[in-house]
C-alpha atoms as a PDB file:
ATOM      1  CA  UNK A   1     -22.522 -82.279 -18.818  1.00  0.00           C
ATOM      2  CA  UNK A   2     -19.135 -80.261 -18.608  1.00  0.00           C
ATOM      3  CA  UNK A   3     -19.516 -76.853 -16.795  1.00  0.00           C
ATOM      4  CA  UNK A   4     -17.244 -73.865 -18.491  1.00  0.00           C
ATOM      5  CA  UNK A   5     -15.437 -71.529 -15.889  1.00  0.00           C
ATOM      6  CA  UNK A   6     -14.669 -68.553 -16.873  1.00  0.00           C
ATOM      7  CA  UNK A   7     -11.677 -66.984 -15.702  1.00  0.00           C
ATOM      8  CA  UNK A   8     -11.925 -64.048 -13.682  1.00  0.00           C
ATOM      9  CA  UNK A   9     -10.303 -60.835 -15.551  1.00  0.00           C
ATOM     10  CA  UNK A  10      -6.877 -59.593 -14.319  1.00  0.00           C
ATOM     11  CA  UNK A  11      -6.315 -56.268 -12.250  1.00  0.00           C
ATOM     12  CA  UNK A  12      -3.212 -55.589 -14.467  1.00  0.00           C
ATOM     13  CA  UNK A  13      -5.192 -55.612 -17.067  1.00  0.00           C
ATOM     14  CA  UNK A  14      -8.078 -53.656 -16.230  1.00  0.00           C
ATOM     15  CA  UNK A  15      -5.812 -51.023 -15.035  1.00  0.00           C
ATOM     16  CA  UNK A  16      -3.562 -50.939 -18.492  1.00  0.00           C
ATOM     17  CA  UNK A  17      -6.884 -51.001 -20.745  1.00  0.00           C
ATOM     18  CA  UNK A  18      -8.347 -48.078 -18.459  1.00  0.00           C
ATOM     19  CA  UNK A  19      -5.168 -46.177 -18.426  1.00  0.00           C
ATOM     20  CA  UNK A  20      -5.273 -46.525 -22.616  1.00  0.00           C
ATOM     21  CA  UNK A  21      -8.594 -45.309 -22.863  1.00  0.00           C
ATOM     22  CA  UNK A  22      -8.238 -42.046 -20.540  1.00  0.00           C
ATOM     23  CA  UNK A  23      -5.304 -40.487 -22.320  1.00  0.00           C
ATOM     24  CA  UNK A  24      -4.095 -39.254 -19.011  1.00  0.00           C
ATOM     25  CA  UNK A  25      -2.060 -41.887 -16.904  1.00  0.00           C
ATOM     26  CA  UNK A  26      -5.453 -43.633 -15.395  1.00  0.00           C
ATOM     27  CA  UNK A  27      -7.043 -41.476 -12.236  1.00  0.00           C
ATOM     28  CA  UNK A  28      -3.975 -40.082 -10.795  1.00  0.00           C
ATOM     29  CA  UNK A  29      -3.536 -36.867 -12.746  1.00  0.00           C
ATOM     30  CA  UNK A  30      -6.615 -35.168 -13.645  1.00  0.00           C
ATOM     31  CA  UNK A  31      -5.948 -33.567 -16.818  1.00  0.00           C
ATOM     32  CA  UNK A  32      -7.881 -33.323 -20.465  1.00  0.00           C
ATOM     33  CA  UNK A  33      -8.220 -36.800 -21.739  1.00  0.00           C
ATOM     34  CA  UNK A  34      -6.493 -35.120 -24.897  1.00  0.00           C
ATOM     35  CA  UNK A  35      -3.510 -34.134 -23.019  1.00  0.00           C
ATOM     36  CA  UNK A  36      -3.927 -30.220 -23.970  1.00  0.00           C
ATOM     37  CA  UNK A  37      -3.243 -28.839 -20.376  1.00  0.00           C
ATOM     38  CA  UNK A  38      -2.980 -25.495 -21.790  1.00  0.00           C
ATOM     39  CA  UNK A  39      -6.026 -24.879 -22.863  1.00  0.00           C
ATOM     40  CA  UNK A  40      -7.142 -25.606 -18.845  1.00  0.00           C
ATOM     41  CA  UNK A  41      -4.694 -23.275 -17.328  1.00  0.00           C
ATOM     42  CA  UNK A  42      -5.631 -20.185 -20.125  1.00  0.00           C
ATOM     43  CA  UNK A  43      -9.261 -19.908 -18.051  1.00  0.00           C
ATOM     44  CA  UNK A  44      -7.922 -20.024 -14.435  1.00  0.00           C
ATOM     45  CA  UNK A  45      -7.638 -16.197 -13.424  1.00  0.00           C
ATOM     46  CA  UNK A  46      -4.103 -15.026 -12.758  1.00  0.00           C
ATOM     47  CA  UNK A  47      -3.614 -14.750  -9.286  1.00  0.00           C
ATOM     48  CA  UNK A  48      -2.875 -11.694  -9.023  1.00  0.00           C
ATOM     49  CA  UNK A  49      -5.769 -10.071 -10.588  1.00  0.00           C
ATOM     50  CA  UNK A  50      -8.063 -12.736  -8.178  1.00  0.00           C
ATOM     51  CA  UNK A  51      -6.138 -11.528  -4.791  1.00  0.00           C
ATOM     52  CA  UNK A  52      -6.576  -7.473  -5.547  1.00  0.00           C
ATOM     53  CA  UNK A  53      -9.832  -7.906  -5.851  1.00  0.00           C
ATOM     54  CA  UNK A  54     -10.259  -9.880  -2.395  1.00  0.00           C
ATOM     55  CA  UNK A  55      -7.458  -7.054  -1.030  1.00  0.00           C
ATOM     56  CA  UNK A  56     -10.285  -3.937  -2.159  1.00  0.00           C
ATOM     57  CA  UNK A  57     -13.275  -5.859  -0.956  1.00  0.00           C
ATOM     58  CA  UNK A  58     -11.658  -5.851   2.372  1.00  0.00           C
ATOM     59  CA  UNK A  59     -10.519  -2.283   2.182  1.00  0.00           C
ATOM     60  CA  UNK A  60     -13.790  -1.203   1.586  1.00  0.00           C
ATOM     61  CA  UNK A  61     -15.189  -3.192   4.431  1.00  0.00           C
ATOM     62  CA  UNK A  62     -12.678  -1.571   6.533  1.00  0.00           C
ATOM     63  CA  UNK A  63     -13.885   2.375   5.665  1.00  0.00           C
ATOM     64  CA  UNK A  64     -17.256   1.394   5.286  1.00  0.00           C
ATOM     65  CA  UNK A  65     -16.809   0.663   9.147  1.00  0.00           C
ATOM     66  CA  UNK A  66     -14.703   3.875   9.667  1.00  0.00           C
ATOM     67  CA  UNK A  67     -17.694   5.819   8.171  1.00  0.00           C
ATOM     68  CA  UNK A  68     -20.197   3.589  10.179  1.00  0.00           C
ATOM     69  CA  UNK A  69     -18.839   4.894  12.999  1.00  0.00           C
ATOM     70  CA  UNK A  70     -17.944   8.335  12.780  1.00  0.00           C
ATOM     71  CA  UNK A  71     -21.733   9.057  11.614  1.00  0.00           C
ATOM     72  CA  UNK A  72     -23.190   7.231  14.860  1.00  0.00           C
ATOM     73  CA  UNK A  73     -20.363   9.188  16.946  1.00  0.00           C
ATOM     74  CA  UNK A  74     -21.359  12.423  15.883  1.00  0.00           C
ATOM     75  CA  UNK A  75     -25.179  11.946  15.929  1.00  0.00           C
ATOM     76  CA  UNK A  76     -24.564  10.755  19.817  1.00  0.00           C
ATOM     77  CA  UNK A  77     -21.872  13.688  20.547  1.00  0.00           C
ATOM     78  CA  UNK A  78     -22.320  16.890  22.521  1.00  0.00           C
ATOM     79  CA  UNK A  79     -18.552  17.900  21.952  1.00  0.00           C
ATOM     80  CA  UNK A  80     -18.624  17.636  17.962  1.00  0.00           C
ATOM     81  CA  UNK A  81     -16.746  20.229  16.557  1.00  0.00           C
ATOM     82  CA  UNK A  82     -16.695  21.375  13.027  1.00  0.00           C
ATOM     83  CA  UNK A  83     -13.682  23.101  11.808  1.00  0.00           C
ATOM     84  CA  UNK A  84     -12.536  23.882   8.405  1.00  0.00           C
ATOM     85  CA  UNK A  85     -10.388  21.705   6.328  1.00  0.00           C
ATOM     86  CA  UNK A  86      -6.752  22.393   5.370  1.00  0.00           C
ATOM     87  CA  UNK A  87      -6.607  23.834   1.933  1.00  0.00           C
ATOM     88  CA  UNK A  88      -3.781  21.973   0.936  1.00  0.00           C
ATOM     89  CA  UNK A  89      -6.229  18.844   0.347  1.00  0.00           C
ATOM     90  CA  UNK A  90      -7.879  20.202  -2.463  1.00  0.00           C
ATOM     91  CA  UNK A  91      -4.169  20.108  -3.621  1.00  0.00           C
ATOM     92  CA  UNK A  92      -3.840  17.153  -2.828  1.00  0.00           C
ATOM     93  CA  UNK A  93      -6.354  15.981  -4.699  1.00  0.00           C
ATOM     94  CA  UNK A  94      -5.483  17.155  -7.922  1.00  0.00           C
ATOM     95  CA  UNK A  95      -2.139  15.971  -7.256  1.00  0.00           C
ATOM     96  CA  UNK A  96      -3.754  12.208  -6.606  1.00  0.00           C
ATOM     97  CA  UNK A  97      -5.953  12.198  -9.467  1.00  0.00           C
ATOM     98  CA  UNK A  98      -2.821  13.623 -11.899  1.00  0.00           C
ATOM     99  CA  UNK A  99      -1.222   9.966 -10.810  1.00  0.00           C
ATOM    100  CA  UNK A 100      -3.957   7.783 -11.987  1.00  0.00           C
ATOM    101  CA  UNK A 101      -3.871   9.609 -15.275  1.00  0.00           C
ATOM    102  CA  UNK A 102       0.327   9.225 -15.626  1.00  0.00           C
ATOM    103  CA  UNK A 103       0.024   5.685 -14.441  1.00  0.00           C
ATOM    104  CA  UNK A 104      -2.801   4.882 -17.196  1.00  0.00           C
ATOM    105  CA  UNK A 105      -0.011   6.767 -19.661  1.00  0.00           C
ATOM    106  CA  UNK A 106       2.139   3.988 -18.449  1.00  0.00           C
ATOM    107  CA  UNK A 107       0.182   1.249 -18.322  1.00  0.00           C
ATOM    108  CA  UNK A 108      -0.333   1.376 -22.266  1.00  0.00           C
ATOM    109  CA  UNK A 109       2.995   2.069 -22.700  1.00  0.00           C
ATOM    110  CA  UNK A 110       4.428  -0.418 -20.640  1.00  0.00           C
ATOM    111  CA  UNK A 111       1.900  -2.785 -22.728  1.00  0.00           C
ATOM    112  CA  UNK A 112       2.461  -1.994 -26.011  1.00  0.00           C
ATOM    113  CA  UNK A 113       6.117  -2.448 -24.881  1.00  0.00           C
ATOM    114  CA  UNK A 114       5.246  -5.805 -23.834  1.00  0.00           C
ATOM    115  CA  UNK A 115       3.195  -6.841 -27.029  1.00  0.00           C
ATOM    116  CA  UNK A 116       6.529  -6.061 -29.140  1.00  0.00           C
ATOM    117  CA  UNK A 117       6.741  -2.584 -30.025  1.00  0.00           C
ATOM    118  CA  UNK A 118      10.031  -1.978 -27.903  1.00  0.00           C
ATOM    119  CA  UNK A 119      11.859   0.007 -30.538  1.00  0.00           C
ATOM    120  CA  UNK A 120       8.908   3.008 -31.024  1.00  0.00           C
ATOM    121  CA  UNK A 121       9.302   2.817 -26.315  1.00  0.00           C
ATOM    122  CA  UNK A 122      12.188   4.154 -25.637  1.00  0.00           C
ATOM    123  CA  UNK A 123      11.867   4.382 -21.623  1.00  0.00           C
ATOM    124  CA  UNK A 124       8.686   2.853 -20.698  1.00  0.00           C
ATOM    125  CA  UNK A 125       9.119   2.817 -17.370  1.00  0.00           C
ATOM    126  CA  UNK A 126       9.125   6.569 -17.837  1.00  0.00           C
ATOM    127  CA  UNK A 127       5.622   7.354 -16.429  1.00  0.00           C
ATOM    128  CA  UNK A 128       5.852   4.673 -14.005  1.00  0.00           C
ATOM    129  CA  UNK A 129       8.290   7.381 -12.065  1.00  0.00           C
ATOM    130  CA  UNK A 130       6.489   9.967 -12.805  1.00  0.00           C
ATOM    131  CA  UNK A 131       3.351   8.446 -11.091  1.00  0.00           C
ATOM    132  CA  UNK A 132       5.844   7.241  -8.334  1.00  0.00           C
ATOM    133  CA  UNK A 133       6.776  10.826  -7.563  1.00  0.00           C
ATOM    134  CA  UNK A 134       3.626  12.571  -7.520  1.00  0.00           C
ATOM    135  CA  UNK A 135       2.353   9.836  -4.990  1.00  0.00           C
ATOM    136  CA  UNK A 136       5.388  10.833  -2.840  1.00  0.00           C
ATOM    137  CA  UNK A 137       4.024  14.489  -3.248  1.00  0.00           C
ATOM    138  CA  UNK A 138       0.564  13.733  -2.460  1.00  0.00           C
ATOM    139  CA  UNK A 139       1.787  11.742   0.948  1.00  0.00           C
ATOM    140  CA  UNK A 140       4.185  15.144   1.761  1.00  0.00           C
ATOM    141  CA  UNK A 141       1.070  17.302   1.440  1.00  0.00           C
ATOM    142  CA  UNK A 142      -1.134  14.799   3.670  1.00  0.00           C
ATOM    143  CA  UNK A 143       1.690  15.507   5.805  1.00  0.00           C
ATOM    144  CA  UNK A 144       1.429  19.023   5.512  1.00  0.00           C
ATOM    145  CA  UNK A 145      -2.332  18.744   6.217  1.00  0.00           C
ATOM    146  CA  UNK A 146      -1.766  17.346   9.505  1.00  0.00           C
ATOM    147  CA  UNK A 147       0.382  20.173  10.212  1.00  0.00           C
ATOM    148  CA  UNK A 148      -2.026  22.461   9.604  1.00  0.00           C
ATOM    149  CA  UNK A 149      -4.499  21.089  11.628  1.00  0.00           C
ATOM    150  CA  UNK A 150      -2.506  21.003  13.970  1.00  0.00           C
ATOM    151  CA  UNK A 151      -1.224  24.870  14.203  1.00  0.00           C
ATOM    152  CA  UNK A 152      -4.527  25.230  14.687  1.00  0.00           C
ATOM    153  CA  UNK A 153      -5.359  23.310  17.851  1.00  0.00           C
ATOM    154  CA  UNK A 154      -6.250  20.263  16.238  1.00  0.00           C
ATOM    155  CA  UNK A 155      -4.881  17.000  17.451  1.00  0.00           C
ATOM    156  CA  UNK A 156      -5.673  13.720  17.227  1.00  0.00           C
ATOM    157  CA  UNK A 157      -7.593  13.951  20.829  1.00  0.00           C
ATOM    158  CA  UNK A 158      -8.742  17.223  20.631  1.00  0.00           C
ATOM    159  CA  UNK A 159     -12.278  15.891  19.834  1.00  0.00           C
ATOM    160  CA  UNK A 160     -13.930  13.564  18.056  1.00  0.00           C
ATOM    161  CA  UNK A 161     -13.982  15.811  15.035  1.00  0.00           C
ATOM    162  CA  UNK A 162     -10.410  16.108  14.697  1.00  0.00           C
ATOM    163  CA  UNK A 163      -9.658  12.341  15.702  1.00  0.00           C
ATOM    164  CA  UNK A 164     -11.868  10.950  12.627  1.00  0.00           C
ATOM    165  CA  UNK A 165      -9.705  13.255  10.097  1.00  0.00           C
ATOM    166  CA  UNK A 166      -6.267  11.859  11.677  1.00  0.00           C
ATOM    167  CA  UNK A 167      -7.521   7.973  11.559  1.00  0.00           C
ATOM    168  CA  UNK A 168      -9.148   8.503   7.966  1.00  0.00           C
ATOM    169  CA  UNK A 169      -6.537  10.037   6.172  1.00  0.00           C
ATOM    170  CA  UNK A 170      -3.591   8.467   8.180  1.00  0.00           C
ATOM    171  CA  UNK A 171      -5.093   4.899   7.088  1.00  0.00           C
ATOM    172  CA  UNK A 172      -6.112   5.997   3.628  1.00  0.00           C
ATOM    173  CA  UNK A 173      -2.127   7.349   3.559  1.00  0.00           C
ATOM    174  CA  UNK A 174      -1.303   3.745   5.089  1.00  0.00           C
ATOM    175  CA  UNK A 175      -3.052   2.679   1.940  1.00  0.00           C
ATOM    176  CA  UNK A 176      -1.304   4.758  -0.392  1.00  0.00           C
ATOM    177  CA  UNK A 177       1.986   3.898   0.402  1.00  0.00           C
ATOM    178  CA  UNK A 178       1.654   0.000   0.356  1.00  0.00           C
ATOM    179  CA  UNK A 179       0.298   1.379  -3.579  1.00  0.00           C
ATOM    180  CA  UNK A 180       3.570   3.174  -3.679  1.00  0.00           C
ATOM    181  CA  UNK A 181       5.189  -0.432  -3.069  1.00  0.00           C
ATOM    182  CA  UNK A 182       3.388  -1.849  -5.704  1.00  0.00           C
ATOM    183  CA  UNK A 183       4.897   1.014  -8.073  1.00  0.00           C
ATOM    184  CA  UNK A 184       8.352   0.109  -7.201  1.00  0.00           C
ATOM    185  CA  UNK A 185       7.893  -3.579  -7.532  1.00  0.00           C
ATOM    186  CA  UNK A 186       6.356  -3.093 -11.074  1.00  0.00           C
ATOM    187  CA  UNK A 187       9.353  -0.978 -12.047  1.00  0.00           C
ATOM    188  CA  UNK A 188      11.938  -3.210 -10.888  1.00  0.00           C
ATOM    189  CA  UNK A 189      10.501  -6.362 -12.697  1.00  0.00           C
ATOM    190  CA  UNK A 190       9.954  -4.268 -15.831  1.00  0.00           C
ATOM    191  CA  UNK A 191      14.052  -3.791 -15.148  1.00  0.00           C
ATOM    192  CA  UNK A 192      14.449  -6.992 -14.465  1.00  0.00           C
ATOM    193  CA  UNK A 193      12.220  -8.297 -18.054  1.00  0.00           C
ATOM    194  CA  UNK A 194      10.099 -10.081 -15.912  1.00  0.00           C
ATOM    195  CA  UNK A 195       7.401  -8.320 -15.414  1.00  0.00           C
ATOM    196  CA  UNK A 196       3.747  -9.606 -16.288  1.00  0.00           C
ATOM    197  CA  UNK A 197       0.974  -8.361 -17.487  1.00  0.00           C
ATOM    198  CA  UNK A 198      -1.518  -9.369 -14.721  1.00  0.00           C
ATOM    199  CA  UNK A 199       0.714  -7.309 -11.731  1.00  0.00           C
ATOM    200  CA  UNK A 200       0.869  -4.285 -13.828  1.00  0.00           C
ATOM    201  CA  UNK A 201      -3.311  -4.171 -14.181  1.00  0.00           C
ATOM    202  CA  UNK A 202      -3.512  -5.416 -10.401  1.00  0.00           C
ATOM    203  CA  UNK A 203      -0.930  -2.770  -9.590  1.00  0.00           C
ATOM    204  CA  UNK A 204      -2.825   0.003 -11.892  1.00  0.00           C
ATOM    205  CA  UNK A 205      -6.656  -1.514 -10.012  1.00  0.00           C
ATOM    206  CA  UNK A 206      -5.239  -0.640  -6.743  1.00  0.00           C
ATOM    207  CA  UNK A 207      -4.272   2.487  -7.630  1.00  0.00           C
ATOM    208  CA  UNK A 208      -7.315   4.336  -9.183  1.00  0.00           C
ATOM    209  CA  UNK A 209      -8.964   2.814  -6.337  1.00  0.00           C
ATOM    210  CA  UNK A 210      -7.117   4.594  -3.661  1.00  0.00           C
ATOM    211  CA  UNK A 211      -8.316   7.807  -5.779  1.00  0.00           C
ATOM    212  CA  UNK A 212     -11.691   6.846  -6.178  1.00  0.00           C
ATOM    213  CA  UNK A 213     -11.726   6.434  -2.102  1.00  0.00           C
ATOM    214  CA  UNK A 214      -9.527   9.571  -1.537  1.00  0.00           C
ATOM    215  CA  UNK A 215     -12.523  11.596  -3.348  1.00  0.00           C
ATOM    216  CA  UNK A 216     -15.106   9.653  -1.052  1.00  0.00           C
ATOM    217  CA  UNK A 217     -13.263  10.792   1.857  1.00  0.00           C
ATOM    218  CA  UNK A 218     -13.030  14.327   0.842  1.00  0.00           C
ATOM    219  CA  UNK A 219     -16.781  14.429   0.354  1.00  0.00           C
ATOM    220  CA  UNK A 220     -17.646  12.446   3.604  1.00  0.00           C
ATOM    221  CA  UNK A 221     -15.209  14.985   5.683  1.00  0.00           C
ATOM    222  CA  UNK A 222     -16.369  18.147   3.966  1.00  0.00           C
ATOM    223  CA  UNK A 223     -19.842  17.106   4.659  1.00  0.00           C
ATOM    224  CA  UNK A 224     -19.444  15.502   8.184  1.00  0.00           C
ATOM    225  CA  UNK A 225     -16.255  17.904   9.658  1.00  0.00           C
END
């Protein structure tokens, strides 16, 4: 009785038939099996929107500590000293919150500029300097602030008092001006027409948020100083 042998099936061929069948060159690029890459890459978060958000959460782990500690200091301390704050931070304040409405001005602006109505925006990048200059002014009057304090008596080592102002408003300044950065880098790519629409909200995020802490730290040293 003859036997029939089948013969065994060809790698080259397996790999051409599976490479047919997956629409995407076989396993070596990982992409739709309909080719439409787009559609993949319109989900993935832009990165700059993912890394402000990691840059605040650390921020905020970083004051949360701050406060941590000056409210266990001063419940421990014998040498606590309150004093009044300078005036000029109320000032300030204003001054701070002023920018995040100008820069929200801009933001539409600048995104309506964007979406194609460039010949109703003249300037658009005109409220981008003018939230650029009052975040100059509200640095100068922090600066001012410290000067007061410090016809007073008050210096960084005076007391514990006086050194949690300095370290919470310096780094909260610190903040501020790496915020200021972002400003100038938005209005140099919006120069440039190469600006996108991801770093201006990311820029705008990080903004408001140094307002939103500036007000929590005016509260916590009101309360506390």
């Amino acid at each position: 009785m003859a036997t029939t042998v089948h013969e065994p099936p060809r790698i080259d061929d397996a790999r051409k038939r599976l490479k047919s069948e997956s629409g995407n060159g076989g396993w070596k690029n990982l992409v739709p099996a309909d080719g439409q890459v787009r559609l993949v890459q319109e989900y993935a978060p832009p990165p700059a929107s993912t890394g402000i958000w990691v840059g605040l959460a650390a921020i905020s782990m970083t004051f949360a500590a701050l406060t941590s500690a000056l409210v266990v200091r001063k419940g421990a301390s014998l040498d606590w000293r309150h004093f009044s704050l300078p005036w000029i931070l109320y000032v300030n304040t204003g001054i701070l919150l002023a920018s995040s409405v100008t820069l929200e001005i801009a933001r539409r602006r600048v995104a309506a500029y964007m979406g194609g109505m460039r010949s109703r925006i003249a300037d658009p990048a005109r409220w981008l300097y003018v939230t650029l200059g009052l975040g100059l002014l509200f640095v100068a009057g922090q600066y001012v602030a410290w000067r007061q304090l410090s016809a007073q008596g008050l210096y960084l080592a005076t007391n514990p008092a006086s050194s949690f102002f300095y370290v919470l408003t310096a780094a909260h300044v610190l903040h501020v001006l790496g915020g200021l950065g972002g400003l100038v880098r938005v209005i140099l790519k919006l120069g440039k027409a190469v600006l996108r629409r991801s770093t201006l909200d990311a820029t705008s995020r990080y903004w408001h948020f140094m307002d939103v802490l500036w007000v929590y730290l005016l509260l916590l040293l009101w309360m506390k100083l």
